[in-house]
Protein backbone atom coordinates (compact mmCIF):
# COMPACT_ATOMS: atom_id res chain seq x y z
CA UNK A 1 -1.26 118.38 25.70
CA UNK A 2 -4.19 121.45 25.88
CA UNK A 3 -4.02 123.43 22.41
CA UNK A 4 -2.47 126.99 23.69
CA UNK A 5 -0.37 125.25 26.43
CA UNK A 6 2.53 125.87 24.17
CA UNK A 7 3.79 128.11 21.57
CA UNK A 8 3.51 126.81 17.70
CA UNK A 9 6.69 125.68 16.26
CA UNK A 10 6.87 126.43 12.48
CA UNK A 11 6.78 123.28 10.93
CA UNK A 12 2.90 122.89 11.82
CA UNK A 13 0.28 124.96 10.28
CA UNK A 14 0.24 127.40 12.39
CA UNK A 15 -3.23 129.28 11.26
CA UNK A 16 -5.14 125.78 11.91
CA UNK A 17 -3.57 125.24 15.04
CA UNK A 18 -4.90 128.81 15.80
CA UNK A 19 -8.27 127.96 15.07
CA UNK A 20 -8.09 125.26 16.57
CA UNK A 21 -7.18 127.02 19.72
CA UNK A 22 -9.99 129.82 19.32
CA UNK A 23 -12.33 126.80 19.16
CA UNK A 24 -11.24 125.19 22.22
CA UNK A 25 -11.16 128.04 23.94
CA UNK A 26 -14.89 128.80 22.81
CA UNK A 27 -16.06 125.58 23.93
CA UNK A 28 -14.63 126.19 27.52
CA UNK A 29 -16.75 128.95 27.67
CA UNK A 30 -14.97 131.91 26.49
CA UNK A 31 -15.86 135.02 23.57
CA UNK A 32 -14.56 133.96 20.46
CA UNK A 33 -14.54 137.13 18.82
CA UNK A 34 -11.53 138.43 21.74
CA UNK A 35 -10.36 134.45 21.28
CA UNK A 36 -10.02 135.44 17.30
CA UNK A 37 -8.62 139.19 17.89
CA UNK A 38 -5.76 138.41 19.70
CA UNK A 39 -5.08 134.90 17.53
CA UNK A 40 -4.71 136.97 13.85
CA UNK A 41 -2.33 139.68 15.15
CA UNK A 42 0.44 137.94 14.50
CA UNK A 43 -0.82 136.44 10.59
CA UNK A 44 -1.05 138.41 7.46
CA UNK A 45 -4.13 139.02 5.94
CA UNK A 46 -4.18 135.92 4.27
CA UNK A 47 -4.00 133.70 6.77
CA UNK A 48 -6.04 135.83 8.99
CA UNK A 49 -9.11 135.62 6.44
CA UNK A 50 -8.37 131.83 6.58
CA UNK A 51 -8.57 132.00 10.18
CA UNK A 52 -11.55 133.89 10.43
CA UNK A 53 -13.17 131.37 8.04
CA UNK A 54 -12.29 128.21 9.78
CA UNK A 55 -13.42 129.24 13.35
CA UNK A 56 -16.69 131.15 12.08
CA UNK A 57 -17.20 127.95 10.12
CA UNK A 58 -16.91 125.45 12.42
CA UNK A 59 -19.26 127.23 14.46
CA UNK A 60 -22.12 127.73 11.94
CA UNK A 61 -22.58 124.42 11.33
CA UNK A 62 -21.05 122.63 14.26
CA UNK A 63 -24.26 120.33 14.93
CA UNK A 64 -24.52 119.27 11.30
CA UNK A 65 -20.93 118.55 11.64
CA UNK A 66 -21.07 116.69 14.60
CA UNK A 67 -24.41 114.51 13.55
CA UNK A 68 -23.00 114.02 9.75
CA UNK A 69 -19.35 112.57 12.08
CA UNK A 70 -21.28 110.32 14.22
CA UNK A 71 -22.57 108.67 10.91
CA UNK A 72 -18.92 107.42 10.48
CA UNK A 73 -17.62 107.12 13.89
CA UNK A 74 -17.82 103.92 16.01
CA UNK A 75 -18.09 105.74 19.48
CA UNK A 76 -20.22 109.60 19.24
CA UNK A 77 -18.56 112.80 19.04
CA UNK A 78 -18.98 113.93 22.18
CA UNK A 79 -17.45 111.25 23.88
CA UNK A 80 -13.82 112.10 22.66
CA UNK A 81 -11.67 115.21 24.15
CA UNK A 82 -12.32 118.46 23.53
CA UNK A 83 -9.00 118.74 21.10
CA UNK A 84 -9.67 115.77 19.33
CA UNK A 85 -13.69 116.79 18.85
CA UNK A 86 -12.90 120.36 17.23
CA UNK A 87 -9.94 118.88 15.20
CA UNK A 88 -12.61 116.72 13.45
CA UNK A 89 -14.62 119.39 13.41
CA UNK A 90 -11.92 121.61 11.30
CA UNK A 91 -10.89 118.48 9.13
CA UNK A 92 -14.39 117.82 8.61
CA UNK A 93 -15.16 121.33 7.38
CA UNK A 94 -12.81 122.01 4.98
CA UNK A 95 -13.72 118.38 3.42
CA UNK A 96 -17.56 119.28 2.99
CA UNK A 97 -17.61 123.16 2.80
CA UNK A 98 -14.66 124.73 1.51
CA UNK A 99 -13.67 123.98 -1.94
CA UNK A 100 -10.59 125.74 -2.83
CA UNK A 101 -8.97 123.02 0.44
CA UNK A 102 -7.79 119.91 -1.51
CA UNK A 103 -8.98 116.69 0.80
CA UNK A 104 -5.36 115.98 1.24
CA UNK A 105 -4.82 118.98 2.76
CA UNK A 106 -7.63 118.63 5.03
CA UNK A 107 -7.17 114.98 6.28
CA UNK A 108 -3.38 115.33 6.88
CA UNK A 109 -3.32 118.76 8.93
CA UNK A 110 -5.87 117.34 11.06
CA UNK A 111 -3.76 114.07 11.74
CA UNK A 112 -0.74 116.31 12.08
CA UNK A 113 -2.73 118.26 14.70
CA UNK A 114 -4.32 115.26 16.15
CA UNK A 115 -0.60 114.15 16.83
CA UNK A 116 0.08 116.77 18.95
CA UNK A 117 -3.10 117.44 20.09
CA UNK A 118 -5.76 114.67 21.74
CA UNK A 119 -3.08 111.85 20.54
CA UNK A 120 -5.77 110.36 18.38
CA UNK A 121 -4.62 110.79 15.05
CA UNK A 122 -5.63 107.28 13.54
CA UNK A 123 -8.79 107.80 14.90
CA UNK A 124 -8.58 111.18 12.80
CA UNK A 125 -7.22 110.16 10.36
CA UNK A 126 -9.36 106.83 9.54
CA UNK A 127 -12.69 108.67 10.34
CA UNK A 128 -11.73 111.37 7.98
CA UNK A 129 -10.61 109.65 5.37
CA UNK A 130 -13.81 107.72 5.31
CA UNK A 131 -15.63 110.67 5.44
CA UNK A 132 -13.67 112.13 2.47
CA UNK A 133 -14.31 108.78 0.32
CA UNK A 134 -18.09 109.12 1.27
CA UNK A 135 -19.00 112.90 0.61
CA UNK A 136 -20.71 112.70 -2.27
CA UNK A 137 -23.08 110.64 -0.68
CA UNK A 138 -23.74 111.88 2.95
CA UNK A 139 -26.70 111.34 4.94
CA UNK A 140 -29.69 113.77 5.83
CA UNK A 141 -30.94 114.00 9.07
CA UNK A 142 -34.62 112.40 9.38
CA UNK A 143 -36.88 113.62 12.47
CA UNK A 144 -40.63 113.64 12.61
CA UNK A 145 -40.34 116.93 14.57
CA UNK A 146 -39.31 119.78 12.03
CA UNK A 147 -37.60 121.78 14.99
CA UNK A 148 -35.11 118.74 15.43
CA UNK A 149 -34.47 118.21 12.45
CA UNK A 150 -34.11 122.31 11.39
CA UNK A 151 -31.98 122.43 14.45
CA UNK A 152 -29.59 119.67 13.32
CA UNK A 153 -29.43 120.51 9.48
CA UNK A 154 -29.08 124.55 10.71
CA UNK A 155 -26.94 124.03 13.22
CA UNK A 156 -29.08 125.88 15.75
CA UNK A 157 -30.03 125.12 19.20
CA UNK A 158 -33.11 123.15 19.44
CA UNK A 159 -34.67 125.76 22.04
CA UNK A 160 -34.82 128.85 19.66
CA UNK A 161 -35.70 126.49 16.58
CA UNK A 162 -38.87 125.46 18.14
CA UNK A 163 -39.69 129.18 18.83
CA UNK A 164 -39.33 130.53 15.64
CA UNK A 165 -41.17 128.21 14.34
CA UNK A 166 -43.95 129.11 16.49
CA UNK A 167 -43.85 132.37 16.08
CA UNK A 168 -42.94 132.34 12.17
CA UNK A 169 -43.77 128.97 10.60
CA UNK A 170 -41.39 126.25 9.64
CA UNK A 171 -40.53 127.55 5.79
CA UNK A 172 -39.38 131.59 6.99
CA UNK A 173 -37.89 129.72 10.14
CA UNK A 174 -35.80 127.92 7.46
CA UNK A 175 -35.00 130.84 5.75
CA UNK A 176 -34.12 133.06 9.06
CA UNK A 177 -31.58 129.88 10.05
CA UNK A 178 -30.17 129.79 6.48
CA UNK A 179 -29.44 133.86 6.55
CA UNK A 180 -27.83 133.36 10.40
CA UNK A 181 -25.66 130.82 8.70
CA UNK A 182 -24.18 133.20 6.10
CA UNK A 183 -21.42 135.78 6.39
CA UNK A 184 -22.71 139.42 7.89
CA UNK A 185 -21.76 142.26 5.33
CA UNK A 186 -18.84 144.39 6.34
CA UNK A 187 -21.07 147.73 6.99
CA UNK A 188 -19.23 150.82 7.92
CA UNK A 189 -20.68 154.89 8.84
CA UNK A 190 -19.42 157.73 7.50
CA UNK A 191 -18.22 160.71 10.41
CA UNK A 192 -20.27 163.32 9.03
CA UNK A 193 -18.38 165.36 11.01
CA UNK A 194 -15.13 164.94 8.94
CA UNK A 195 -16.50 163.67 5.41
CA UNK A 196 -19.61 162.58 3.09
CA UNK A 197 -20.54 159.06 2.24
CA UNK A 198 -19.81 159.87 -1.37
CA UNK A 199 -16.43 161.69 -0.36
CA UNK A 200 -15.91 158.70 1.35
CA UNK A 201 -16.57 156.14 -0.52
CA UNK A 202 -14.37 157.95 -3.51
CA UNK A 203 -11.72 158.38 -0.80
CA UNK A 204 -12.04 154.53 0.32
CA UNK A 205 -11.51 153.43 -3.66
CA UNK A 206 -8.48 155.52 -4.14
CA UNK A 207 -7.15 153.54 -1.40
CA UNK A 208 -7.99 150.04 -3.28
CA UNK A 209 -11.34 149.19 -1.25
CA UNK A 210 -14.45 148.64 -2.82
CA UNK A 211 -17.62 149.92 -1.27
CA UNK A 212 -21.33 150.14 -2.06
CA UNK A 213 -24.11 152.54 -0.63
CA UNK A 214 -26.23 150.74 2.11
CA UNK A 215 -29.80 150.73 0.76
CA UNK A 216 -31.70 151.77 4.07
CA UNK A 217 -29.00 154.05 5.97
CA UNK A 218 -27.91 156.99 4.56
CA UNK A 219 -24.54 157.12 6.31
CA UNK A 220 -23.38 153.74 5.46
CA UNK A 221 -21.02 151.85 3.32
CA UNK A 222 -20.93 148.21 2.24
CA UNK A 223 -16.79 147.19 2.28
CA UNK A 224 -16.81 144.58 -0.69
CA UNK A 225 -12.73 144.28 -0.65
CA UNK A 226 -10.11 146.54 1.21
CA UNK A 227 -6.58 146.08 2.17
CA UNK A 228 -7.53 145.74 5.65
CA UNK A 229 -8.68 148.06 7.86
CA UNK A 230 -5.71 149.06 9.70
CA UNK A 231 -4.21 149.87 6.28
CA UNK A 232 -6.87 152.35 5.18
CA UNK A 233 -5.63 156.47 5.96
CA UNK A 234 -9.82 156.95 6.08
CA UNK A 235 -10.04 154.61 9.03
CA UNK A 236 -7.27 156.14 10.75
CA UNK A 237 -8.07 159.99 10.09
CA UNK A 238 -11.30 158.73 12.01
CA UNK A 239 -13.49 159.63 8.60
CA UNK A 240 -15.29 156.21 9.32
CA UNK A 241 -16.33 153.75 12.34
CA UNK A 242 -17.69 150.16 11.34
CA UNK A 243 -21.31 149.65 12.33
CA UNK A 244 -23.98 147.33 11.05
CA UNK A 245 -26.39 149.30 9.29
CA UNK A 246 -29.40 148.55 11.46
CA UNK A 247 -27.46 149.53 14.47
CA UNK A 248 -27.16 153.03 12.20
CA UNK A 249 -30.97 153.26 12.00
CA UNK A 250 -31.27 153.03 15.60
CA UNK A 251 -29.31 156.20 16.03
CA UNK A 252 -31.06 158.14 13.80
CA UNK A 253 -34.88 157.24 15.11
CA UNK A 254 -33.24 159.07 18.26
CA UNK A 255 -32.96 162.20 16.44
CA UNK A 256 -31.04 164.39 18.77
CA UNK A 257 -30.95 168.57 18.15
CA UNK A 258 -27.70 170.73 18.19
CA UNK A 259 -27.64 171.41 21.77
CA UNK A 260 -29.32 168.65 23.35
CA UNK A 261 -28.06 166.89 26.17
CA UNK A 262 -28.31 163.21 25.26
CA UNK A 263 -27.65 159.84 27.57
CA UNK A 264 -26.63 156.77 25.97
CA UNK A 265 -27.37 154.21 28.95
CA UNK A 266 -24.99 151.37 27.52
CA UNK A 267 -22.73 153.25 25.83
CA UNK A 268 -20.06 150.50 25.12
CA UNK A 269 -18.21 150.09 22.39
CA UNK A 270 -19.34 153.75 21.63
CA UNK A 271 -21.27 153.38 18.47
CA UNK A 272 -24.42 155.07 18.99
CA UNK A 273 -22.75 157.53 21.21
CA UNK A 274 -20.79 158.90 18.31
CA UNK A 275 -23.19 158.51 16.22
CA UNK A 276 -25.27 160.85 18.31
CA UNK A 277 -22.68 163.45 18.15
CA UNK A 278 -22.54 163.62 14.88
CA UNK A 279 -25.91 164.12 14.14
CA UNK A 280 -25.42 167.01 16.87
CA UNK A 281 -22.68 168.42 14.88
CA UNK A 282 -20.82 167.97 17.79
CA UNK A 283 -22.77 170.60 19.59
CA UNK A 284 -24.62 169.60 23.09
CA UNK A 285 -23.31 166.99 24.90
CA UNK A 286 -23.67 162.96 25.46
CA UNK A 287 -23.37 161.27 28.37
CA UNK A 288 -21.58 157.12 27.49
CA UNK A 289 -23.08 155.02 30.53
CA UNK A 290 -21.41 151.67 30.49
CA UNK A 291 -21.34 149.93 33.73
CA UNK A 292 -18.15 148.43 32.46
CA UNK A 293 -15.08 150.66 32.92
CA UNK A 294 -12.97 148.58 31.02
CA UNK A 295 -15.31 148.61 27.60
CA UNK A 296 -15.39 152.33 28.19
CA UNK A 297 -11.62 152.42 26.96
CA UNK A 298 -13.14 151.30 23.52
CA UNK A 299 -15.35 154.53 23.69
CA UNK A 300 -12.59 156.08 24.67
CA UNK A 301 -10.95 155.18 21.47
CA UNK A 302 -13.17 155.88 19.41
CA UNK A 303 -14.03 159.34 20.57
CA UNK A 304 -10.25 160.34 20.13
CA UNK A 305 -10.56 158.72 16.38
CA UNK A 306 -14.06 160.16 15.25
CA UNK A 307 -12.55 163.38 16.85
CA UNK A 308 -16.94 163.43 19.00
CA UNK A 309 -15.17 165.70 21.51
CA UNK A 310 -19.28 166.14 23.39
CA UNK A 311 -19.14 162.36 24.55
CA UNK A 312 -18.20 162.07 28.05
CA UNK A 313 -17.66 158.47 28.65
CA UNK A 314 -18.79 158.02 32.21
CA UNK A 315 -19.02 154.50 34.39
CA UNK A 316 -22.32 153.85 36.04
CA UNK A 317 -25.16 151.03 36.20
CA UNK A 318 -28.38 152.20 34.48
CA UNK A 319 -30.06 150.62 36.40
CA UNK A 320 -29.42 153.00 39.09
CA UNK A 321 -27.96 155.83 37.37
CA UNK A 322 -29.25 159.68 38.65
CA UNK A 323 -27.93 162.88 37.25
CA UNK A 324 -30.00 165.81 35.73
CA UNK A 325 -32.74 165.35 33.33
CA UNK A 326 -32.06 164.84 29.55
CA UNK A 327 -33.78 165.81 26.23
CA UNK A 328 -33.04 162.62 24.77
CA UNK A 329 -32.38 159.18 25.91
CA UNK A 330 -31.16 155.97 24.19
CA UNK A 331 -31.55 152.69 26.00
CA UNK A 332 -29.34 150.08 23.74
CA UNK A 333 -30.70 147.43 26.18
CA UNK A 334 -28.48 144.65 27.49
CA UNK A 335 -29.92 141.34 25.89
CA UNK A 336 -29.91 137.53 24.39
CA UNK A 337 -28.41 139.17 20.91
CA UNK A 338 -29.98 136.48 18.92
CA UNK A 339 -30.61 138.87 16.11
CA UNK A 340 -26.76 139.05 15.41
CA UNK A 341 -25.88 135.10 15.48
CA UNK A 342 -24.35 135.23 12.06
CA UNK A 343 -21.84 138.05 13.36
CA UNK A 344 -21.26 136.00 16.54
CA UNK A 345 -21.81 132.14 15.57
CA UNK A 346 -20.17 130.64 19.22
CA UNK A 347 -23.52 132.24 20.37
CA UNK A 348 -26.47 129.62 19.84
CA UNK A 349 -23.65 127.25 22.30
CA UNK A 350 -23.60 129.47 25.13
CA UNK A 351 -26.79 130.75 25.43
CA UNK A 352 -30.42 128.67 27.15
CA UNK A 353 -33.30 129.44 26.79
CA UNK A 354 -33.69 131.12 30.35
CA UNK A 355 -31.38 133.95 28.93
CA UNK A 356 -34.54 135.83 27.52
CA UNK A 357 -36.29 135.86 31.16
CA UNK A 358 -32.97 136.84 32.74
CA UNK A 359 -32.55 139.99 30.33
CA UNK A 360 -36.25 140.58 30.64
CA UNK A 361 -35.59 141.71 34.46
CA UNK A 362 -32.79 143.07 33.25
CA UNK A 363 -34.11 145.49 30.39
CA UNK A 364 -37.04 146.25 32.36
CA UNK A 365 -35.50 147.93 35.58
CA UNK A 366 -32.88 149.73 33.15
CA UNK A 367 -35.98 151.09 31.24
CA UNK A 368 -37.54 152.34 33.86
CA UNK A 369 -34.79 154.08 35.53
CA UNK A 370 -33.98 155.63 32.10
CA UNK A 371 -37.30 157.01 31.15
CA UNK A 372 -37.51 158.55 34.37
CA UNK A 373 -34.56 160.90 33.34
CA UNK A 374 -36.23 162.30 30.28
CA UNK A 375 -37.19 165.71 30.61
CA UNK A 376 -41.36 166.13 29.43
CA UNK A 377 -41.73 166.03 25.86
CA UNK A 378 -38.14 164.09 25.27
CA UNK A 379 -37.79 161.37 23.15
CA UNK A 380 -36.32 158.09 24.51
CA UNK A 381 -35.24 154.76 22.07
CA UNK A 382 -35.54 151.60 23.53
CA UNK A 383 -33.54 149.22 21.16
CA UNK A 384 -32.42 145.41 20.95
CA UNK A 385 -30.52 142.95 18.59
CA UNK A 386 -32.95 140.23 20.05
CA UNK A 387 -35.56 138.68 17.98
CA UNK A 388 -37.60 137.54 21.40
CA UNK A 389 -40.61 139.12 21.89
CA UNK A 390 -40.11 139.13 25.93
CA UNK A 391 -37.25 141.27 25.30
CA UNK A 392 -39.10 143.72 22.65
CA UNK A 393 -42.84 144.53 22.09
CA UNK A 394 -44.00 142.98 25.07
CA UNK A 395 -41.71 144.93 27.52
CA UNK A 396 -42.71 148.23 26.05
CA UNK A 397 -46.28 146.83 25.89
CA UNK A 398 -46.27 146.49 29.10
CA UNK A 399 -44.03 149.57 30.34
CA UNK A 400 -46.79 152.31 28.46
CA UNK A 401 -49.38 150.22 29.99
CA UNK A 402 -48.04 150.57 33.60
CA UNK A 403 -47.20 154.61 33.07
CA UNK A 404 -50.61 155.56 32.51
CA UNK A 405 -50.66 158.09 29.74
CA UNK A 406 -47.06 159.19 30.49
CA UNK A 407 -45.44 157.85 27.53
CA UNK A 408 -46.40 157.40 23.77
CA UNK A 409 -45.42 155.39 21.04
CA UNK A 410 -43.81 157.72 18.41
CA UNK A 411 -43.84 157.22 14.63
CA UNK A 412 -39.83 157.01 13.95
CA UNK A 413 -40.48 157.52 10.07
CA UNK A 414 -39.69 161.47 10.04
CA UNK A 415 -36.56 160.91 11.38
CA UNK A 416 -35.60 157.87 9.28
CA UNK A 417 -34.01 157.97 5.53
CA UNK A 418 -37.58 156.99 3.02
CA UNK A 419 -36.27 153.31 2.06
CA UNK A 420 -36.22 152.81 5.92
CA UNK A 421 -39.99 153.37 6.20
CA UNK A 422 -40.82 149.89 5.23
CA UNK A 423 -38.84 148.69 8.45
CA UNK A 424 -41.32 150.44 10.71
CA UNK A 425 -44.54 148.18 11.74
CA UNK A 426 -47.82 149.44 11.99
CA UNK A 427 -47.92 149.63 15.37
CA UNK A 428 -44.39 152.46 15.36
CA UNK A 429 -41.70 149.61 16.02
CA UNK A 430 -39.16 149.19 14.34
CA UNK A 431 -38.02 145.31 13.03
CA UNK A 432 -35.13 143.90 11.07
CA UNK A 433 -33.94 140.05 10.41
CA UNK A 434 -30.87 138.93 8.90
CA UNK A 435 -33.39 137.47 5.82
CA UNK A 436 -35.72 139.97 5.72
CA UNK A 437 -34.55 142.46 4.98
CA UNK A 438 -30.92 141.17 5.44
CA UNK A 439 -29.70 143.05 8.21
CA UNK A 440 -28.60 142.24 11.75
CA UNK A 441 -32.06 141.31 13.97
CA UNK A 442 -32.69 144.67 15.65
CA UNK A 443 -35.57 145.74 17.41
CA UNK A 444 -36.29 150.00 18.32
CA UNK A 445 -38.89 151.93 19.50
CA UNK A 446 -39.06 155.74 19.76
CA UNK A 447 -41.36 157.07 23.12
CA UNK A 448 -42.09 160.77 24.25
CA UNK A 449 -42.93 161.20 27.16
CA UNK A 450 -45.92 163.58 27.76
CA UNK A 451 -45.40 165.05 31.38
């Protein structure tokens, strides 16, 4: 039987069997974040968070998992089924990484599961067990090439690994693979149209959620416990809209006036758009570009919430896009999102390495349609969650090159809260890494065009 095929009964445990599901259903190829959304409806928070923790897991460290099985197995891994692999992948997680599961726990769900699902459960069982009796002793991967062996212990594809590596040495490789491994803070941004990030976070703690200021983003919040989001009457009343705090920077170095009329070129989920309008004070308008209509419902949403009446959500490929000229432009550029692997783990397993040429062509034609609608003297952000240089520096290297004279690098730091300053390179771009300085991997660049 296919995990999914048919509906849980109650005498299994249901929340692994969801995972489970989620991580089939990743492994066929599709998003596990709208895998995960629709699985924890139906759970309480409690076994949503458990959820959540199994999937994201399992997919942090799935090639350790894998190679650390194999030790123990008589035939590899990735000769079995796909229900049988990720149920040994579950059962195998909660035995090495999660100690508040007792072993018993872990073994016998999985050979429940493995009953139902794969019909393999004394291979389950007996490898797991073994495993469990051994885990205090495991192996350690040995390679002579430091890539492979990063890749395996990281749980990383092999492909990137070798390009940090290049590009940043083996020891802050280690480290950058070590931060995309651990959970991504909960970052919210205050609607300065509706409240204050002090009146907020006062509001949010009244409710029973704990916050902390964001150290580089003046609009953000840190959510170190809540009730859960749908619970809070801030998140509701719109007073708030989750966003990484990186992603908040990259609205400000845009730096649009009351007035202004402002295109956001990939708009989707609506982020930066309403982030734009608030800096505006509402006042202006933005144009949401998405070529997606059905994403567009999300902005949508969140325009209704946040109460950014100036956003007009509109469907079009920015590629190609024409309208009148703007004062402002922000290009949140389609791309390999390899800077934001710890929010999206199922990630490093879909992606090759010919996904940072593809975007390339990609980012490049949008870019240049894009600039092309900025009025003289407008400002225009170009920004990525990539850590590829393809996809960053050397695109807009090579797009002022090309325009001879017509655009400029511009200094983002006036426009940028002081602690953010550091972020800013000395050539005017704008780099973060989820280990330095812990934030999602974001690239920006602020350009004015002179005539």
């Amino acid at each position: 039987m296919r995990v999914g095929d048919v509906k849980p009964q109650s005498q299994r445990d249901r929340p692994r069997e969801r995972s489970l599901a989620v991580l089939c259903g990743a492994e066929r190829g599709t998003f596990a974040d709208s895998l995960l959304e629709a699985a924890r409806r139906e759970f309480d928070g409690r076994d949503s968070a458990f959820i959540l923790e199994l999937v994201y897991g399992v997919l942090r460290h799935r090639s350790w998992l894998d190679w650390t099985l194999d030790r123990f197995s008589a035939n590899p891994l990735g000769t079995t089924d796909i229900e049988t692999r990720n149920i040994l992948r579950l059962g195998a997680y909660q035995l090495l990484l999660l100690d508040k599961v007792p072993a018993s726990a872990a073994v016998n769900t999985s050979t429940e599961l493995a009953k139902e699902y794969g019909r393999k459960s004394g291979y389950v069982n007996g490898l797991l067990r073994n495993l469990e009796r051994n885990r205090n002793a495991l192996p350690r991967p040995a390679y002579d090439e430091p890539a492979r062996q990063l890749s395996v212990l990281y749980s990383h594809p092999e492909w990137l690994v070798r390009r940090w590596v290049a590009r940043f040495g083996q020891e802050r490789t280690e480290k950058l693979l070590t931060a995309c491994n651990q959970h991504a803070p909960f970052v919210i941004r205050a609607n300065t149209l509706r409240t204050t990030r002090d009146e907020l976070k006062q509001a949010l703690a009244a409710e029973g959620a704990e916050a902390r200021e964001t150290p580089y983003s003046s609009a953000g919040l840190e959510l170190l416990s809540s009730p859960g989001l749908n619970n809070l009457v801030a998140f509701r009343e719109g007073r708030f809209l989750v966003q990484d705090e990186a992603a908040q920077l990259v609205g400000m170095m845009v730096a649009p006036a009351q007035g202004d009329t402002v295109l956001d070129a990939c708009a989707a989920p609506g982020g930066k758009a309403t982030h734009l309008a608030e800096l505006m004070g509402n006042q202006g308008s933005v144009t949401a570009l998405d070529s997606d209509a059905g994403r567009l419902n999300r902005v949508a949403e969140n325009i209704t919430r946040l109460g950014t009446t100036i956003v007009r959500p509109v469907v079009g490929d920015a590629a190609k896009y024409r309208d009148d000229l703007f004062d402002k432009v922000l290009v949140d550029a389609p791309c390999s999102g390899l800077g934001v692997l710890r929010r999206h783990p199922d990630g490093r397993w879909t992606k090759s390495e010919k996904i940072v040429a593809e975007r390339q062509t990609v980012q490049r034609n949008i870019l240049a349609n894009c600039a092309a609608l900025l009025k003289p003297g407008g400002a225009l952000v170009y920004a990525t969650c990539t850590t590829e240089p393809e996809e960053n520096e050397d695109l807009i290297n090579a797009f002022i090159a090309s325009g001879r004279g017509e655009f400029r690098v511009d200094d983002p730091r006036p426009y940028l809260p002081p602690s953010a300053g550091p972020l800013i390179g000395p050539e005017g771009f704008f780099r973060t890494f989820p280990d330095e300085p812990s934030l999602d991997g974001f690239f920006g660049v602020r350009l004015v065009r002179n005539r």
